[in-house]
PDB file of N, CA and C in Angstrom:
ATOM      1  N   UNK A   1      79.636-114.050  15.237  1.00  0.00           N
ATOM      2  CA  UNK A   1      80.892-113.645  14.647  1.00  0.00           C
ATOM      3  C   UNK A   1      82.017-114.574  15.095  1.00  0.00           C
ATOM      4  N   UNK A   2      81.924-114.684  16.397  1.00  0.00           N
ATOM      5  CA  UNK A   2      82.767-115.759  16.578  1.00  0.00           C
ATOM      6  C   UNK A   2      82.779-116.913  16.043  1.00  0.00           C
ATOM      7  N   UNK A   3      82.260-117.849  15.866  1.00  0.00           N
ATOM      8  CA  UNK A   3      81.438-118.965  15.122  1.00  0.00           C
ATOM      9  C   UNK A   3      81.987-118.876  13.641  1.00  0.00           C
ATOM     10  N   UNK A   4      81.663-117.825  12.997  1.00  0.00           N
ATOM     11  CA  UNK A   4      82.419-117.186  11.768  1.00  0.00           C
ATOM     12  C   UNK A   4      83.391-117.145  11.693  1.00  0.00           C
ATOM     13  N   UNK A   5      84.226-116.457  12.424  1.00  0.00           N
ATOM     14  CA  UNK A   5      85.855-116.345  12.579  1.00  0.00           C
ATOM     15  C   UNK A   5      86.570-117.407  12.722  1.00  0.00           C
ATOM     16  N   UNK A   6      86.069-118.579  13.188  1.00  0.00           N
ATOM     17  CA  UNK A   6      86.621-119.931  13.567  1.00  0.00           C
ATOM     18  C   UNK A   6      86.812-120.574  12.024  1.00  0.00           C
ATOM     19  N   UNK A   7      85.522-120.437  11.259  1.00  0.00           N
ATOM     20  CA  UNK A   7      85.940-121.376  10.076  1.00  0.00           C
ATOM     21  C   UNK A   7      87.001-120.677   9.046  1.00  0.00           C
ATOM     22  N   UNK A   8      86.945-119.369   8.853  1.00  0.00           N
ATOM     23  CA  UNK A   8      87.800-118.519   8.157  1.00  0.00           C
ATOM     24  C   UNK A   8      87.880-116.485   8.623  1.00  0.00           C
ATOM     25  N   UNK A   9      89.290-116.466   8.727  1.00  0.00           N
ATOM     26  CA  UNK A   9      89.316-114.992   8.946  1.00  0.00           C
ATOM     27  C   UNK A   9      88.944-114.119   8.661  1.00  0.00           C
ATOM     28  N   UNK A  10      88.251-113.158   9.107  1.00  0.00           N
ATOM     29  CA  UNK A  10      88.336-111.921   7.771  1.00  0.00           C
ATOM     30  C   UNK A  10      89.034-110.587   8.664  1.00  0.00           C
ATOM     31  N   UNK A  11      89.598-109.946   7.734  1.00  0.00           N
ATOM     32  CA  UNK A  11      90.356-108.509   7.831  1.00  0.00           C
ATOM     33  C   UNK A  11      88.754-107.430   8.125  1.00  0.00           C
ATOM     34  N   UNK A  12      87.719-107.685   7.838  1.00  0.00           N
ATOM     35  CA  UNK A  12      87.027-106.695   7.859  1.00  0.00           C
ATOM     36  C   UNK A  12      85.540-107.350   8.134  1.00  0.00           C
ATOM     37  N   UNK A  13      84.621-106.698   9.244  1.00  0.00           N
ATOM     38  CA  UNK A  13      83.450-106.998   9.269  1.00  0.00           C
ATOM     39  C   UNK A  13      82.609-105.648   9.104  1.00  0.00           C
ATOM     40  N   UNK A  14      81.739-105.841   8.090  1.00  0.00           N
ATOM     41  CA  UNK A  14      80.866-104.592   7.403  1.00  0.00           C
ATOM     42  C   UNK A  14      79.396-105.282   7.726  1.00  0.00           C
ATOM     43  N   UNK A  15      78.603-104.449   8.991  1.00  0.00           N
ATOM     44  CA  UNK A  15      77.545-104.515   9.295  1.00  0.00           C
ATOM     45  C   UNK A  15      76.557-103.448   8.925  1.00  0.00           C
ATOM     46  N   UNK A  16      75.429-103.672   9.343  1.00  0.00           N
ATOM     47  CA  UNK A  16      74.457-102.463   9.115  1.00  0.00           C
ATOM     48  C   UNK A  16      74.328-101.401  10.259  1.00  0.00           C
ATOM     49  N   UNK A  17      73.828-100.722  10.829  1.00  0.00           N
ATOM     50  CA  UNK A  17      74.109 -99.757  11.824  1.00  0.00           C
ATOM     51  C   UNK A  17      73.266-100.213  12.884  1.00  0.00           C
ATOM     52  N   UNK A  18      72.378-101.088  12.670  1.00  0.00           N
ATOM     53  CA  UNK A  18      71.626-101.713  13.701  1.00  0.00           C
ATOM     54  C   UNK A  18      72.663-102.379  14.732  1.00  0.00           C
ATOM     55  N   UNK A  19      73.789-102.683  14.367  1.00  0.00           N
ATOM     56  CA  UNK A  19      74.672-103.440  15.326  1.00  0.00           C
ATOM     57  C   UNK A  19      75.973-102.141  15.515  1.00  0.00           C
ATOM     58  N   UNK A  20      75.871-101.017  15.842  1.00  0.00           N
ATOM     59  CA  UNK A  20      76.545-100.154  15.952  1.00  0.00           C
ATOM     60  C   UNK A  20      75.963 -99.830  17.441  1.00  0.00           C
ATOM     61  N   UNK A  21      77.373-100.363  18.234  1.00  0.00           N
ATOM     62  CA  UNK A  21      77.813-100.533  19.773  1.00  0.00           C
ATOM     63  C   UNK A  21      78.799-101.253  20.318  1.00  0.00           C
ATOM     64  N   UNK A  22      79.291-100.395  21.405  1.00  0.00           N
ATOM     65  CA  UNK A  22      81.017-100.121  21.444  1.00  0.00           C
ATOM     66  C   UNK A  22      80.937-101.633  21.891  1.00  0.00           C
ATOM     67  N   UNK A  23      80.473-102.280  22.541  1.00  0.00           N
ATOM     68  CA  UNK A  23      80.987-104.232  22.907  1.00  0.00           C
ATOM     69  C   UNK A  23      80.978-104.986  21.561  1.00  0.00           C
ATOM     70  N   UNK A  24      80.168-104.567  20.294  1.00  0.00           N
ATOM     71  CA  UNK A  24      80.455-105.414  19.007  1.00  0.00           C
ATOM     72  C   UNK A  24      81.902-104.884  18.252  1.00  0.00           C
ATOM     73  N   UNK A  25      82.116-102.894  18.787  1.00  0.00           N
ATOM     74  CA  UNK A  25      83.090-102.949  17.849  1.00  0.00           C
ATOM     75  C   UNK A  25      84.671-103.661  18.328  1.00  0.00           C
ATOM     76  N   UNK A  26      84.604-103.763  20.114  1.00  0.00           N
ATOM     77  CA  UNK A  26      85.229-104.094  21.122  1.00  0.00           C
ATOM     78  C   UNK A  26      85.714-105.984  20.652  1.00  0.00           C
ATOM     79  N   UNK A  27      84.614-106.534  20.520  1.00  0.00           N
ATOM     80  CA  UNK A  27      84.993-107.918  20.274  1.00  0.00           C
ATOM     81  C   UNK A  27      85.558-107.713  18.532  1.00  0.00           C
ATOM     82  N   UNK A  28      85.335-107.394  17.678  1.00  0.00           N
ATOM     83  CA  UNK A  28      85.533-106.692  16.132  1.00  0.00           C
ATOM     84  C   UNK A  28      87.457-107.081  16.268  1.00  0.00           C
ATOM     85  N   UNK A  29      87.710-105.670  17.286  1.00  0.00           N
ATOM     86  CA  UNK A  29      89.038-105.249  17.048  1.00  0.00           C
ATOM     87  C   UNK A  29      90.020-105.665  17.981  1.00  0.00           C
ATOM     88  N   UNK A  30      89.632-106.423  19.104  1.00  0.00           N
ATOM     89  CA  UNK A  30      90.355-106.895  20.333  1.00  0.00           C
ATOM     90  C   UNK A  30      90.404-108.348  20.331  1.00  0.00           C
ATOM     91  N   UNK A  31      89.065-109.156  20.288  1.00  0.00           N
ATOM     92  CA  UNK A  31      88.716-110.808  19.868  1.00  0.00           C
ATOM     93  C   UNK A  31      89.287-111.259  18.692  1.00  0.00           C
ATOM     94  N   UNK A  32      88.681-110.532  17.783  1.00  0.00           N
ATOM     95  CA  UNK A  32      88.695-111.135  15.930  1.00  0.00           C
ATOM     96  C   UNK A  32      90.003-110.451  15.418  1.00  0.00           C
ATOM     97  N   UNK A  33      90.269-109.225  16.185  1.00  0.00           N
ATOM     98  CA  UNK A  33      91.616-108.983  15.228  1.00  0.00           C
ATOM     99  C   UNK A  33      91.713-108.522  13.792  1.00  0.00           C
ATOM    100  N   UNK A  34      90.381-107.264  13.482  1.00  0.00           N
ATOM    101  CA  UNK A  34      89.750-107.204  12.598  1.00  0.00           C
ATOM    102  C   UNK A  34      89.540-105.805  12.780  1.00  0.00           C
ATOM    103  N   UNK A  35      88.791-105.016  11.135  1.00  0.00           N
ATOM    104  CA  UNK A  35      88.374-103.676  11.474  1.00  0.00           C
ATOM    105  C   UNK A  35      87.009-103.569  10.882  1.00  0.00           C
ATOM    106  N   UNK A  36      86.183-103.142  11.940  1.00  0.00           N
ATOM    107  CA  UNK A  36      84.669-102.981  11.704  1.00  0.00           C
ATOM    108  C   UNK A  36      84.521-101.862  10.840  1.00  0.00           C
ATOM    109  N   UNK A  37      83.375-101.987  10.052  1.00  0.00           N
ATOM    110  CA  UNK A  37      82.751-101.068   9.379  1.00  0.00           C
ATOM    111  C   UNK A  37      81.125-100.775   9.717  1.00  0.00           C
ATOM    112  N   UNK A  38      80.828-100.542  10.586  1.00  0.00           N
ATOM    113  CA  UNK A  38      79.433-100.113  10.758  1.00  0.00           C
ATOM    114  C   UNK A  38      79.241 -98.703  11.420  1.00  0.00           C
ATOM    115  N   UNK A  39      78.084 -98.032   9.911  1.00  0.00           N
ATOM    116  CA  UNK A  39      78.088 -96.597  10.451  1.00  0.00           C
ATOM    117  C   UNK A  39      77.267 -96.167  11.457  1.00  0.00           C
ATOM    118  N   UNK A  40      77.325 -95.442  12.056  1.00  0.00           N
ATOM    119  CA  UNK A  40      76.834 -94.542  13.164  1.00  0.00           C
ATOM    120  C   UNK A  40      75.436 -94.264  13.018  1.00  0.00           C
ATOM    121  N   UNK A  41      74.573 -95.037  13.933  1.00  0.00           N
ATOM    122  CA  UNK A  41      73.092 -94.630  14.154  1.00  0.00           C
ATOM    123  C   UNK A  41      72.924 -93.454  13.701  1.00  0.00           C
ATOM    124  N   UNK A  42      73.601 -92.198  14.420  1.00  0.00           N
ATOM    125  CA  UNK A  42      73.254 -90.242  14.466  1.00  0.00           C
ATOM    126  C   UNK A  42      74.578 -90.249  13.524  1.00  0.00           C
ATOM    127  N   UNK A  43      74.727 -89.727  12.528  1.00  0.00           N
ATOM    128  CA  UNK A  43      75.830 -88.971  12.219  1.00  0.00           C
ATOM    129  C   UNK A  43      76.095 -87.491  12.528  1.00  0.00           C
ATOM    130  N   UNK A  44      74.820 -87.586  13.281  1.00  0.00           N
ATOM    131  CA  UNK A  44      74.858 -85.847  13.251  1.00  0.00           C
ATOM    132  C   UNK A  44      75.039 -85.629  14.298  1.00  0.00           C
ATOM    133  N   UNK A  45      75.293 -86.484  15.357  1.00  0.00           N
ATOM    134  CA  UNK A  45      75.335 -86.256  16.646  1.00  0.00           C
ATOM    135  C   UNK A  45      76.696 -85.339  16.981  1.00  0.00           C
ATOM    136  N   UNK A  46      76.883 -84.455  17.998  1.00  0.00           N
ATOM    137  CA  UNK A  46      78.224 -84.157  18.842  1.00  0.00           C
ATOM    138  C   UNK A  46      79.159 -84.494  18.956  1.00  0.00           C
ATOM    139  N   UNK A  47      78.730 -85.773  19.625  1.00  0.00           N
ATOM    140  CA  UNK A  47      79.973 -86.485  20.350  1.00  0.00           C
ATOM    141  C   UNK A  47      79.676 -88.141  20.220  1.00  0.00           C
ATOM    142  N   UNK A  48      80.319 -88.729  19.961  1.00  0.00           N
ATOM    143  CA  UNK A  48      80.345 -90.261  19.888  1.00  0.00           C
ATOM    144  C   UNK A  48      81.035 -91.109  20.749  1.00  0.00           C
ATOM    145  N   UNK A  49      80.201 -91.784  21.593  1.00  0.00           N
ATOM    146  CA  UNK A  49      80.151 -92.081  22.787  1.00  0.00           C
ATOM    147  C   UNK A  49      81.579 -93.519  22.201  1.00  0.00           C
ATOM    148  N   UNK A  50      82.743 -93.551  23.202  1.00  0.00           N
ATOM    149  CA  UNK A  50      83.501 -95.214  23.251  1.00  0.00           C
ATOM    150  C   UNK A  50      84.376 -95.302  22.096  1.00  0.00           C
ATOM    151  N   UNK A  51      85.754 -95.641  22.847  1.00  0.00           N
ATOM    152  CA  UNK A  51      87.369 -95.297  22.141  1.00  0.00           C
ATOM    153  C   UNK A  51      86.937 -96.335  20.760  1.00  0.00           C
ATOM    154  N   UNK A  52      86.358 -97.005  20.675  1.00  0.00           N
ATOM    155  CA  UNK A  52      86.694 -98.162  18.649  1.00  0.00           C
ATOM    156  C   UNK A  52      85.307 -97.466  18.432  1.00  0.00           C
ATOM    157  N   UNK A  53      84.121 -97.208  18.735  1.00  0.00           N
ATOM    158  CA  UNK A  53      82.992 -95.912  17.668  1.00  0.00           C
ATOM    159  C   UNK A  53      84.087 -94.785  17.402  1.00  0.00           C
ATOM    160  N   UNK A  54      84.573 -94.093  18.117  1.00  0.00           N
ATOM    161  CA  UNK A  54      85.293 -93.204  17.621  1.00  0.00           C
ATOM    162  C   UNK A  54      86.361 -92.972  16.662  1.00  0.00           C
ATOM    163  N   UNK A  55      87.073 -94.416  16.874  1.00  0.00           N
ATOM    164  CA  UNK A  55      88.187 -94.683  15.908  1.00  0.00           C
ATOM    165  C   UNK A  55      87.375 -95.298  14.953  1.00  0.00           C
ATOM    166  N   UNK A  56      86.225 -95.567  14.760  1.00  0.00           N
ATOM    167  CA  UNK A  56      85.836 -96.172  13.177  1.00  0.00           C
ATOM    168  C   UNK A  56      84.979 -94.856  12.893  1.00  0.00           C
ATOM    169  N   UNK A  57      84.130 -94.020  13.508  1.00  0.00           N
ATOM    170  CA  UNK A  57      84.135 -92.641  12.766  1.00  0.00           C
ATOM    171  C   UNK A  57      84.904 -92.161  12.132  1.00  0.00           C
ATOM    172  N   UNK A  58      86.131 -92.074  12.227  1.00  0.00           N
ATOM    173  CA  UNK A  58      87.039 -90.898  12.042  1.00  0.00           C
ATOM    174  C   UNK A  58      87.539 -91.672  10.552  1.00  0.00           C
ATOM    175  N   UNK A  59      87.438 -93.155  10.659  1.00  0.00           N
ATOM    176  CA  UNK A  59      88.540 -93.625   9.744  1.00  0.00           C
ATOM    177  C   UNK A  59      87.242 -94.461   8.423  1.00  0.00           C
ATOM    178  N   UNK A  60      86.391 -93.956   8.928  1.00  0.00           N
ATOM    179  CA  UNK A  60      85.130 -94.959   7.805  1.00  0.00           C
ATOM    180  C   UNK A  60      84.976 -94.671   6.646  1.00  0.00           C
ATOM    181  N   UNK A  61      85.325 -95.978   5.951  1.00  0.00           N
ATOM    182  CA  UNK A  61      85.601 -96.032   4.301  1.00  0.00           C
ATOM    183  C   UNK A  61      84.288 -96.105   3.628  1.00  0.00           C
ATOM    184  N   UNK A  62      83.798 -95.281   3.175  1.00  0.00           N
ATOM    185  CA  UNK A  62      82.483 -96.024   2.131  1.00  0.00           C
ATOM    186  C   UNK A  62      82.302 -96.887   1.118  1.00  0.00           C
ATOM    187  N   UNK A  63      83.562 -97.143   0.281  1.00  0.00           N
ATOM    188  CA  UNK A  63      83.658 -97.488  -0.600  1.00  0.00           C
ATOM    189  C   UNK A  63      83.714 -98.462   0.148  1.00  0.00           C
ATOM    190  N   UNK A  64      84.165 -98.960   1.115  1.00  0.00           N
ATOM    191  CA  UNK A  64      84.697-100.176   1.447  1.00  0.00           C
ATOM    192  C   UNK A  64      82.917-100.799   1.953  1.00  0.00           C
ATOM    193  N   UNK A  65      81.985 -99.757   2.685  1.00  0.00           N
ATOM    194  CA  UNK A  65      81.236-100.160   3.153  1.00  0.00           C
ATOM    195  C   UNK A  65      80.135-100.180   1.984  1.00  0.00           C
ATOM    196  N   UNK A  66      80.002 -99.616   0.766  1.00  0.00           N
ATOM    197  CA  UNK A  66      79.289 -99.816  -0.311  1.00  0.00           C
ATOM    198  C   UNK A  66      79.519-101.395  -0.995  1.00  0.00           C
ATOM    199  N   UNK A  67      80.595-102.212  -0.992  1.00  0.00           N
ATOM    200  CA  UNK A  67      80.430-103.251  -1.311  1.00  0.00           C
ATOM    201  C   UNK A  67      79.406-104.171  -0.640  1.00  0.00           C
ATOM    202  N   UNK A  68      78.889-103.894   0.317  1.00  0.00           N
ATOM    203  CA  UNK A  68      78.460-104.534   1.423  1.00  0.00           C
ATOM    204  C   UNK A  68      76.682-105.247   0.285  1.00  0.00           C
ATOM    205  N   UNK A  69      76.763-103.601  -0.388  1.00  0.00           N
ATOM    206  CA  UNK A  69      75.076-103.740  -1.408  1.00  0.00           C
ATOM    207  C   UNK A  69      75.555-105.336  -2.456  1.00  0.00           C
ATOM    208  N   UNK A  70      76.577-105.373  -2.870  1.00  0.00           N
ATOM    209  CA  UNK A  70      76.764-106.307  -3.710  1.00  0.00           C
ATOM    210  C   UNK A  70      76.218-107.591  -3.417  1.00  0.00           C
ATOM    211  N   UNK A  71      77.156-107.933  -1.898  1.00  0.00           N
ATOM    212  CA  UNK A  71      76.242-109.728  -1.438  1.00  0.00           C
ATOM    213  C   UNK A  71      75.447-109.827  -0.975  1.00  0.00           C
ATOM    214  N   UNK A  72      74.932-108.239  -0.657  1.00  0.00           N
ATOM    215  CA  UNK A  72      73.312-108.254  -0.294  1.00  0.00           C
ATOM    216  C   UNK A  72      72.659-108.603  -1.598  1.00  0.00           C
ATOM    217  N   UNK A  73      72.913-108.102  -2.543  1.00  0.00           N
ATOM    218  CA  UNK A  73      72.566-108.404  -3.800  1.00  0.00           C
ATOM    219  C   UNK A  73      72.716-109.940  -4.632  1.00  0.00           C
ATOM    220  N   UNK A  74      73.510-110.285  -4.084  1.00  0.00           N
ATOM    221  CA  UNK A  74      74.134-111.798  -4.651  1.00  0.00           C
ATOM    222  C   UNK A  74      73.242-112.839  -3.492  1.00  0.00           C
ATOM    223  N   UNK A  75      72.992-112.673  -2.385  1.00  0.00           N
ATOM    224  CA  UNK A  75      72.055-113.261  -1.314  1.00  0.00           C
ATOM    225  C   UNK A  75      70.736-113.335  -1.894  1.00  0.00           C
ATOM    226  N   UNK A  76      70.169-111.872  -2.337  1.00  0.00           N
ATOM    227  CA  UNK A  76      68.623-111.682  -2.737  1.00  0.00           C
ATOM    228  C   UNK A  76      68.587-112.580  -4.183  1.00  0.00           C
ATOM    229  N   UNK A  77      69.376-112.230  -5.051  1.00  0.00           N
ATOM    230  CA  UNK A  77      69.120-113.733  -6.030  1.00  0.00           C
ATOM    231  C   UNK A  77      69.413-114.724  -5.975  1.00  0.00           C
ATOM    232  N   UNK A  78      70.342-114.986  -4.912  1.00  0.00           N
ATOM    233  CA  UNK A  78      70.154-116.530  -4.626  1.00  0.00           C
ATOM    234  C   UNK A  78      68.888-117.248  -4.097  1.00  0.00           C
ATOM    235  N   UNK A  79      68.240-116.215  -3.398  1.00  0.00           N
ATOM    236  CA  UNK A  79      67.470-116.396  -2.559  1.00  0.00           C
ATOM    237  C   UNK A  79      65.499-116.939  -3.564  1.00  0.00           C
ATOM    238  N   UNK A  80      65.832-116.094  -4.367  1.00  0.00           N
ATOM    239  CA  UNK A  80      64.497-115.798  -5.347  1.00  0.00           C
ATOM    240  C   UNK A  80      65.173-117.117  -6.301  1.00  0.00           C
ATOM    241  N   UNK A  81      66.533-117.418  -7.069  1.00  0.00           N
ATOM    242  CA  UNK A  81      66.043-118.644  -8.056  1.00  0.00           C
ATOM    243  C   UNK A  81      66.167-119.609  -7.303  1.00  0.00           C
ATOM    244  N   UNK A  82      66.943-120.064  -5.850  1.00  0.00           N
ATOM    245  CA  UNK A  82      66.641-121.095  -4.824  1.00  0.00           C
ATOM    246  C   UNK A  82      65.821-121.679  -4.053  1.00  0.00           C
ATOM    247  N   UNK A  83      65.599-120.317  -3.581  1.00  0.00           N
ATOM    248  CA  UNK A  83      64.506-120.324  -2.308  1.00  0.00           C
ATOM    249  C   UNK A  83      65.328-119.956  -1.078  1.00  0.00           C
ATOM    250  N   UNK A  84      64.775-118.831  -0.331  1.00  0.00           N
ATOM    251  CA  UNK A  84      65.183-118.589   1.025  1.00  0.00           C
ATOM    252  C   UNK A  84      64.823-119.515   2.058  1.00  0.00           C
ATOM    253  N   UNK A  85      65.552-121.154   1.716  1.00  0.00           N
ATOM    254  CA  UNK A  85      64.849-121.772   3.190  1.00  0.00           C
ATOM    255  C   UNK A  85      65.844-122.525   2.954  1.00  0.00           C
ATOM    256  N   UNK A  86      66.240-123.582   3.769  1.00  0.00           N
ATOM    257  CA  UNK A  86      66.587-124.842   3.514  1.00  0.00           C
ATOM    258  C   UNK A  86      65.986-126.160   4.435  1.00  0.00           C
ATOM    259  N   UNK A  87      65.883-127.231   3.418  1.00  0.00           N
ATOM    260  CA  UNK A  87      65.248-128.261   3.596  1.00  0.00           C
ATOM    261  C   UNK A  87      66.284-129.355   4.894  1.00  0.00           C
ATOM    262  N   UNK A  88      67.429-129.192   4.897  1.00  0.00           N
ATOM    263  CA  UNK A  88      68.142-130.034   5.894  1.00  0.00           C
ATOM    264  C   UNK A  88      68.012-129.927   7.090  1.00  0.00           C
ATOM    265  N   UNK A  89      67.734-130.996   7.838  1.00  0.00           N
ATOM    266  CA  UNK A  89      67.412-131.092   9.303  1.00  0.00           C
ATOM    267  C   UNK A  89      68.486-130.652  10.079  1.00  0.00           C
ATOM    268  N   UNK A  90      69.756-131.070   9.904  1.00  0.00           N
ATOM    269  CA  UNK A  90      70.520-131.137  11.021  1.00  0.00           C
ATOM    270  C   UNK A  90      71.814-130.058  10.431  1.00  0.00           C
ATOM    271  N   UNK A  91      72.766-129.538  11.205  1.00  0.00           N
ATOM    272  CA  UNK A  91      73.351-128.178  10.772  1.00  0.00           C
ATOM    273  C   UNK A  91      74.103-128.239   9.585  1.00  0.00           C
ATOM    274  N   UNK A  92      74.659-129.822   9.798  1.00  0.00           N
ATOM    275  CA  UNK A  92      75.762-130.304   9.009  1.00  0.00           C
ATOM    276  C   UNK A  92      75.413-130.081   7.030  1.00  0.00           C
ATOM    277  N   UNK A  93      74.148-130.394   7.039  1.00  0.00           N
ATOM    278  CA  UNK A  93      73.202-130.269   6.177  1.00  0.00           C
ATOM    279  C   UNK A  93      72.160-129.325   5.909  1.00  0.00           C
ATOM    280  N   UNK A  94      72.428-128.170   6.183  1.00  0.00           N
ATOM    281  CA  UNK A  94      71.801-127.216   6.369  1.00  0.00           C
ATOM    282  C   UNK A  94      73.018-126.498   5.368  1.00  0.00           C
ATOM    283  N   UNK A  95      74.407-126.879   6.123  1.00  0.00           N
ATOM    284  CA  UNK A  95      75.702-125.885   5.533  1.00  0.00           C
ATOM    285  C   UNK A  95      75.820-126.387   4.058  1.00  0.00           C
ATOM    286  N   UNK A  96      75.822-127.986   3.916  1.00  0.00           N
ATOM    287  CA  UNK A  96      75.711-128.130   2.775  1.00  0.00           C
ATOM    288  C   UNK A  96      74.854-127.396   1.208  1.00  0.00           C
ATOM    289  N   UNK A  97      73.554-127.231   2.000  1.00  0.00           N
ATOM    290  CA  UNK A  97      72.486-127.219   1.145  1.00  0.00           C
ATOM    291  C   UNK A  97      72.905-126.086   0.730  1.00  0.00           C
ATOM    292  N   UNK A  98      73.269-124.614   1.636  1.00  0.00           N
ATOM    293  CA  UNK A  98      73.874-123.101   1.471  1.00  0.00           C
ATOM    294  C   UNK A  98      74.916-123.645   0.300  1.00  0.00           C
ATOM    295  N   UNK A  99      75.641-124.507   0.667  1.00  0.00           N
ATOM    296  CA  UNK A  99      76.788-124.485  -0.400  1.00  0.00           C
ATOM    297  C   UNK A  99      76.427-124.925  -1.609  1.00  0.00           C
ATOM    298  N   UNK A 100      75.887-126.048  -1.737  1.00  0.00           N
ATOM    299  CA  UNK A 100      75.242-126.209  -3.280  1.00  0.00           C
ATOM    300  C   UNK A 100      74.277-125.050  -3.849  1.00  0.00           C
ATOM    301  N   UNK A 101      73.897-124.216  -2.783  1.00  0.00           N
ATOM    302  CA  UNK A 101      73.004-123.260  -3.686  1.00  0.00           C
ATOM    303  C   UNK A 101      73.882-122.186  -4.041  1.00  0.00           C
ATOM    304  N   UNK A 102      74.714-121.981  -3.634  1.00  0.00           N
ATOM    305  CA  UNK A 102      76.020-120.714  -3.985  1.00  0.00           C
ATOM    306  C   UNK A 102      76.568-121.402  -5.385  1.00  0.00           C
ATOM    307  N   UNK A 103      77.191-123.131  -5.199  1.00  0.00           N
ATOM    308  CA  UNK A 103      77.141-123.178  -6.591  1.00  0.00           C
ATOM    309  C   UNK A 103      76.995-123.140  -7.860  1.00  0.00           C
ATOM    310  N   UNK A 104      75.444-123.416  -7.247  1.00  0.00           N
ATOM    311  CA  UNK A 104      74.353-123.618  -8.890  1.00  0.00           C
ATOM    312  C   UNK A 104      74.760-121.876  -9.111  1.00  0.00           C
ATOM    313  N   UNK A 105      74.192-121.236  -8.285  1.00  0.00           N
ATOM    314  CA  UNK A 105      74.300-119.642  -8.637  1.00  0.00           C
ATOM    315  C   UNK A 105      75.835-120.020  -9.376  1.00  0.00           C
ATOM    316  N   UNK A 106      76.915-119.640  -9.044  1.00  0.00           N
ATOM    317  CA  UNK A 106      78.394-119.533  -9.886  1.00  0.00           C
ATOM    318  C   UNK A 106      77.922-120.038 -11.240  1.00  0.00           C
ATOM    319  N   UNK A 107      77.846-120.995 -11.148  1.00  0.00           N
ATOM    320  CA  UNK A 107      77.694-122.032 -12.647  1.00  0.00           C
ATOM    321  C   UNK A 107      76.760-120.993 -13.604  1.00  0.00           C
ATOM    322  N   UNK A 108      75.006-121.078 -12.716  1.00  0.00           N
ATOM    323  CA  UNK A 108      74.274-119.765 -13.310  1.00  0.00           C
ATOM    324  C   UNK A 108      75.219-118.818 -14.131  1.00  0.00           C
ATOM    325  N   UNK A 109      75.916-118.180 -13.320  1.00  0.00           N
ATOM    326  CA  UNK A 109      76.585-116.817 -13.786  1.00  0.00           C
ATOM    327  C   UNK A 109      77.544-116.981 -14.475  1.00  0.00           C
ATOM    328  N   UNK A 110      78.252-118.621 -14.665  1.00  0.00           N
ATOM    329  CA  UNK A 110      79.394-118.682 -15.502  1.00  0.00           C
ATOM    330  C   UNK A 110      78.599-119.019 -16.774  1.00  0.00           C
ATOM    331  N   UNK A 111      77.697-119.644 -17.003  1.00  0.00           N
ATOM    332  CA  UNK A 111      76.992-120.083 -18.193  1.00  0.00           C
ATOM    333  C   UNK A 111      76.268-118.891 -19.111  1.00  0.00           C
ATOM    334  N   UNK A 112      75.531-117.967 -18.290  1.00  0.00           N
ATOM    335  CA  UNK A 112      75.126-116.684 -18.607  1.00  0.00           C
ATOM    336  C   UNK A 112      76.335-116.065 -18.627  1.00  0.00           C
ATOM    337  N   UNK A 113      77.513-115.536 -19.123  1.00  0.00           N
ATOM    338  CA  UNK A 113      78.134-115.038 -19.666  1.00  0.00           C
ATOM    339  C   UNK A 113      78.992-115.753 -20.282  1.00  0.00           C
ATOM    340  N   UNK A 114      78.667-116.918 -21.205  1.00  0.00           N
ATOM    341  CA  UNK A 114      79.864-117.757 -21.870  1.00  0.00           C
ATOM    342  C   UNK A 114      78.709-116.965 -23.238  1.00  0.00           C
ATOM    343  N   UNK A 115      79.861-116.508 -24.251  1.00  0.00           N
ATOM    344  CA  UNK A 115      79.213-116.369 -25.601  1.00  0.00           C
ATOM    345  C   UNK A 115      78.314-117.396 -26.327  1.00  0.00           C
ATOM    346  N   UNK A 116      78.970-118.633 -26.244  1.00  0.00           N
ATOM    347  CA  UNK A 116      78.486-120.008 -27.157  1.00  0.00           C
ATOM    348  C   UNK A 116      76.746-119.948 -26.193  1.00  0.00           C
ATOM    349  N   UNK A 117      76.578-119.681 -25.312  1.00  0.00           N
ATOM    350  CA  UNK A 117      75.778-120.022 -24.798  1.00  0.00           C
ATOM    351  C   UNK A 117      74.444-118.965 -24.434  1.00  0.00           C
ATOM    352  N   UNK A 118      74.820-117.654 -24.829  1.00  0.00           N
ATOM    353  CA  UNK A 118      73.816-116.499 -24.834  1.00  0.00           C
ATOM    354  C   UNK A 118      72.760-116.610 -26.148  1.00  0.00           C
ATOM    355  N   UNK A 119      71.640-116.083 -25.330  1.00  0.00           N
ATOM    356  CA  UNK A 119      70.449-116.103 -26.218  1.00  0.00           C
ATOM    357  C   UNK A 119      70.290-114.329 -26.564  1.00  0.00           C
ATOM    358  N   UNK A 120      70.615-113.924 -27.878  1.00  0.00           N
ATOM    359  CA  UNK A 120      70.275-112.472 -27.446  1.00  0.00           C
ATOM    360  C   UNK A 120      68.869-112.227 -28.713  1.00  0.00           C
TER     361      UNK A 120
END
């Protein structure tokens, strides 16, 4: 996350609940300057252990955390007409390769919805 935060900000980090613990929501809202969204292992539990689990119980948006299915969704087809790997050795080229494949996808999706260009 840190690593992340360096190249661009975000107002909000929406994880899965596997990373639901008070030192991730701690660096989240104190480090990054940000508000976590990851729900609660037990919802059914009592009591919820640590002052930022508690303050993101009380205040947790779904809607906000339902977008989360979308670039999971936009990842999984990138992933199937690309390929989940990349061929570049070194990081610099690794980031690249991610970025040309996010492209082709855009273009994909701008071409599949231009009229002149649908097959129906």
């Amino acid at each position: 996350m840190r690593k992340a935060s360096s190249t661009k900000l975000a107002r909000y980090y929406v994880l899965d609940k596997g990373y639901d613990s008070e030192a991730i929501h701690r660096q989240i809202r104190e480090e990054l300057q940000a508000i976590s969204f990851i729900p609660l292992r037990n919802w059914n539990a009592s009591y919820v252990s640590g002052f930022y689990r508690q303050q993101m119980a009380k205040r947790f948006d779904r809607t906000v955390y339902r977008k989360r299915n979308l670039i999971e969704t936009v990842f999984s087809v990138i992933k199937r007409k690309f390929g989940g790997f990349v061929r570049g050795f070194g990081f610099r080229n690794q980031v690249k390769e991610i970025k040309l494949k996010c492209i082709a996808y855009s273009l994909d999706r701008f071409l599949k919805n231009q009229s002149i260009l649908r097959v129906d």
